[in-house]
Protein backbone atom coordinates (compact mmCIF):
# COMPACT_ATOMS: atom_id res chain seq x y z
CA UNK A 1 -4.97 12.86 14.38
CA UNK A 2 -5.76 9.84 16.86
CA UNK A 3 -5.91 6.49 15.95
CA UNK A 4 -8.17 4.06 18.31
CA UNK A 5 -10.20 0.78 18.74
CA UNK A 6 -13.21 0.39 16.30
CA UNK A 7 -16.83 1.17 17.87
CA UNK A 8 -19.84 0.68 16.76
CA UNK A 9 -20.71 4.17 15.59
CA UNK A 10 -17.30 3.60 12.87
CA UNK A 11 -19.24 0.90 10.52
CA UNK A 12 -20.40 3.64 8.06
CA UNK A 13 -17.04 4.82 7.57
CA UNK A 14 -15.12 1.56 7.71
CA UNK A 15 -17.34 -0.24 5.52
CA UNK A 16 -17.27 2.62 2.78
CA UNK A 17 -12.88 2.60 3.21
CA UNK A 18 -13.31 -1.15 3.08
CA UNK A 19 -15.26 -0.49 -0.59
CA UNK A 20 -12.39 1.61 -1.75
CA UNK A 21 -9.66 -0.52 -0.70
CA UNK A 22 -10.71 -3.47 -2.88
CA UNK A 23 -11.82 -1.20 -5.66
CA UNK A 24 -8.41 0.61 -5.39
CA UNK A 25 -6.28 -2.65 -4.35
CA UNK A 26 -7.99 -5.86 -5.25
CA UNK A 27 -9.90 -5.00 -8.45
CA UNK A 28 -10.18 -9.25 -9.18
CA UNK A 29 -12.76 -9.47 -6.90
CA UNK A 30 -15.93 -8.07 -6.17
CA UNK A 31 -16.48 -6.19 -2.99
CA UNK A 32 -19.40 -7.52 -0.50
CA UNK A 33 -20.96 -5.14 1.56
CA UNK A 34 -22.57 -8.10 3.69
CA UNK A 35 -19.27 -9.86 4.27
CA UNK A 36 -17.98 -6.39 5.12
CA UNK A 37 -20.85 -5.77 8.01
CA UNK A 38 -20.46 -9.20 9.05
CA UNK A 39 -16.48 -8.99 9.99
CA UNK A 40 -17.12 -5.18 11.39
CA UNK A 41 -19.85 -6.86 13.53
CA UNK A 42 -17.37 -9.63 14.21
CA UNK A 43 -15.35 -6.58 15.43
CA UNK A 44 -17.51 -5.05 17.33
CA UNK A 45 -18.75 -8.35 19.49
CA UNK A 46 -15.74 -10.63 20.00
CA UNK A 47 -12.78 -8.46 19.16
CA UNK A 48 -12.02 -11.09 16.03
CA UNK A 49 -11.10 -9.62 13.90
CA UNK A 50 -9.74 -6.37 15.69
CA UNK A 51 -10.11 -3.20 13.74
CA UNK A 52 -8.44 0.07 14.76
CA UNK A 53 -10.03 3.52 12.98
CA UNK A 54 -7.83 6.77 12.37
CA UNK A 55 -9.44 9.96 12.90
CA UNK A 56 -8.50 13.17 10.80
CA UNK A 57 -9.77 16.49 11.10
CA UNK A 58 -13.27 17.20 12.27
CA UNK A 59 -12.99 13.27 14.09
CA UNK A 60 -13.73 11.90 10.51
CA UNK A 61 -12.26 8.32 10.07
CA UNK A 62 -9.94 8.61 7.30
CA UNK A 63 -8.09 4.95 7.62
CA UNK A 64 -8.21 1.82 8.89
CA UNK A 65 -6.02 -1.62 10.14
CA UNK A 66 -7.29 -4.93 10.47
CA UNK A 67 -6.08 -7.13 12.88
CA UNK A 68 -5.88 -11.12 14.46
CA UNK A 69 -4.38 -12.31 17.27
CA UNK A 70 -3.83 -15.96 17.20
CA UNK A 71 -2.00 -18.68 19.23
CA UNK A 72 1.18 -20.64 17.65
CA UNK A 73 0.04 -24.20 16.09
CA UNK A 74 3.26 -26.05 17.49
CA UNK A 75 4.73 -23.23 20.13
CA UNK A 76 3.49 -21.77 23.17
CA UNK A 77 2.41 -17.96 23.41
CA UNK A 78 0.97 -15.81 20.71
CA UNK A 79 1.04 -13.51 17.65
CA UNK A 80 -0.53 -10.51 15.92
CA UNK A 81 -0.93 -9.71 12.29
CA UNK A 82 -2.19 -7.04 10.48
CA UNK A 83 -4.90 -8.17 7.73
CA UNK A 84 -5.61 -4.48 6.39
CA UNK A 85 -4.14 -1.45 6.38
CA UNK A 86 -6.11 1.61 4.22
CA UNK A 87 -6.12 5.43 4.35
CA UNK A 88 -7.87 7.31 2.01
CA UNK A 89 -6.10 8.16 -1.10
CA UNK A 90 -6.76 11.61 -0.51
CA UNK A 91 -4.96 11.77 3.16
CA UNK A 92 -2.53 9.71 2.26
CA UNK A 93 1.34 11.49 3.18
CA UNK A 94 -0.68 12.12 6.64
CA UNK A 95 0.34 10.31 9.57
CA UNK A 96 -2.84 8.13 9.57
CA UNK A 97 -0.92 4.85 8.36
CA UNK A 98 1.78 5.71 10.96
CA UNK A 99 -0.77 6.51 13.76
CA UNK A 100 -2.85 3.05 12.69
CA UNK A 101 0.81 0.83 12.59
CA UNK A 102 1.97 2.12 15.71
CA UNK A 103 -1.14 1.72 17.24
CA UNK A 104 -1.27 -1.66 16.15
CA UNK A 105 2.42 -2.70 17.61
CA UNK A 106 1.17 -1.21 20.41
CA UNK A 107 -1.91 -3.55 20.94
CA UNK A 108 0.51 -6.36 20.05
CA UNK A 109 3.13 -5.44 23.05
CA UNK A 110 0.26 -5.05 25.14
CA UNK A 111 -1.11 -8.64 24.36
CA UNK A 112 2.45 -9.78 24.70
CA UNK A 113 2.53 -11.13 21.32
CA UNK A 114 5.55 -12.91 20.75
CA UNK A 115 5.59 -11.62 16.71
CA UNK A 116 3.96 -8.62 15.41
CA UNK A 117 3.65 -9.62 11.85
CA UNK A 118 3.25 -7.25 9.03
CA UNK A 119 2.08 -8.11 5.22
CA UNK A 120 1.20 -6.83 1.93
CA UNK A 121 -0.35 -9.81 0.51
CA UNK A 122 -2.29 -7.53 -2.96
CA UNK A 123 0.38 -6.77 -4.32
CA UNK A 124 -0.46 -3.07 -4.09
CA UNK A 125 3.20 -0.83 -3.72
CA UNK A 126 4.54 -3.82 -2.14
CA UNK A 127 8.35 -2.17 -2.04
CA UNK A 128 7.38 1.44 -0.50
CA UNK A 129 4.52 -0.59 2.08
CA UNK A 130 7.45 -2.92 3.28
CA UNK A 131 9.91 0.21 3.30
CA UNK A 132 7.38 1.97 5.29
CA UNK A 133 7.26 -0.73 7.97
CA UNK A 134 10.73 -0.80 8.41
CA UNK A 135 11.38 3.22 8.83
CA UNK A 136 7.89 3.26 11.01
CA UNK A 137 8.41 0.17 13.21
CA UNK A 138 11.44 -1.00 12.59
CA UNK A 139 9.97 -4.22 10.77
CA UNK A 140 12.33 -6.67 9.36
CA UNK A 141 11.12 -8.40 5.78
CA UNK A 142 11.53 -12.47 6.63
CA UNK A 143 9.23 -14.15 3.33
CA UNK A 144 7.27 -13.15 0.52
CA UNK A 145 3.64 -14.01 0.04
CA UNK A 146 2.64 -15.81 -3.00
CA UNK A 147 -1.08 -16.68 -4.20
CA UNK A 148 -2.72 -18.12 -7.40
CA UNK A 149 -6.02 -16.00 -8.38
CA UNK A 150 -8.37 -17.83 -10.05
């Protein structure tokens, strides 16, 4: 299992995981496969957003994390965040997720983020996703989201 940076050759894959994740995780909303190519592009050209891919067996991509780096609005340096984190249903109690969120960190360190912030903002297994960023990274919960769906 190896999880890496995003190339071009991954859109199949990552669009079709992006497909299940909202099906799966976001069923209130309708999945765009346009919006989907257009942030992969995004991806691919400028690094904004930054997607890592986790290959299985066979070099198939079976997961995914989404990822922005942005600078502080009142404080020097910056931050990471992870927008997106998927594995297949079907590989999940693999390492992917583990490979994709310590891959992540490890772009963050790299980048000398100040913050490597984690979230869960679907409200999909929101107490064993935060549990698992703890044991994985040692991730410490500091807020809750909160949204209003129309």
């Amino acid at each position: 299992m190896l999880a890496r940076l995003a190339v071009a050759t991954d859109e199949e894959a990552v669009v079709g995981l992006a497909r299940m994740q909202v099906e799966e995780t976001l069923p209130h909303l309708d999945f765009s496969e346009a919006a989907t190519r257009e942030t992969f592009t995004n991806a691919i050209k400028w690094a904004d957003p930054t997607i890592f891919v986790c290959e299985g067996p066979g070099r198939e991509v079976i997961g995914y994390l989404m990822a922005l780096a942005n600078g502080y609005a009142f404080t020097s340096g910056l931050f990471v965040v992870q927008e997106a984190l998927y594995v297949r249903p079907d590989k999940r109690g693999t390492r992917a997720a583990a490979f994709l969120v310590k891959h992540f960190v490890q772009w963050g360190e790299r980048m000398q983020a100040r913050e490597i912030i984690f979230g869960i903002s679907n409200g999909f297994r929101p107490d064993r996703t935060a549990r698992f960023f703890e044991l994985t990274v040692n991730a410490k919960p500091v807020g809750f989201y909160l949204k209003k769906v129309r």
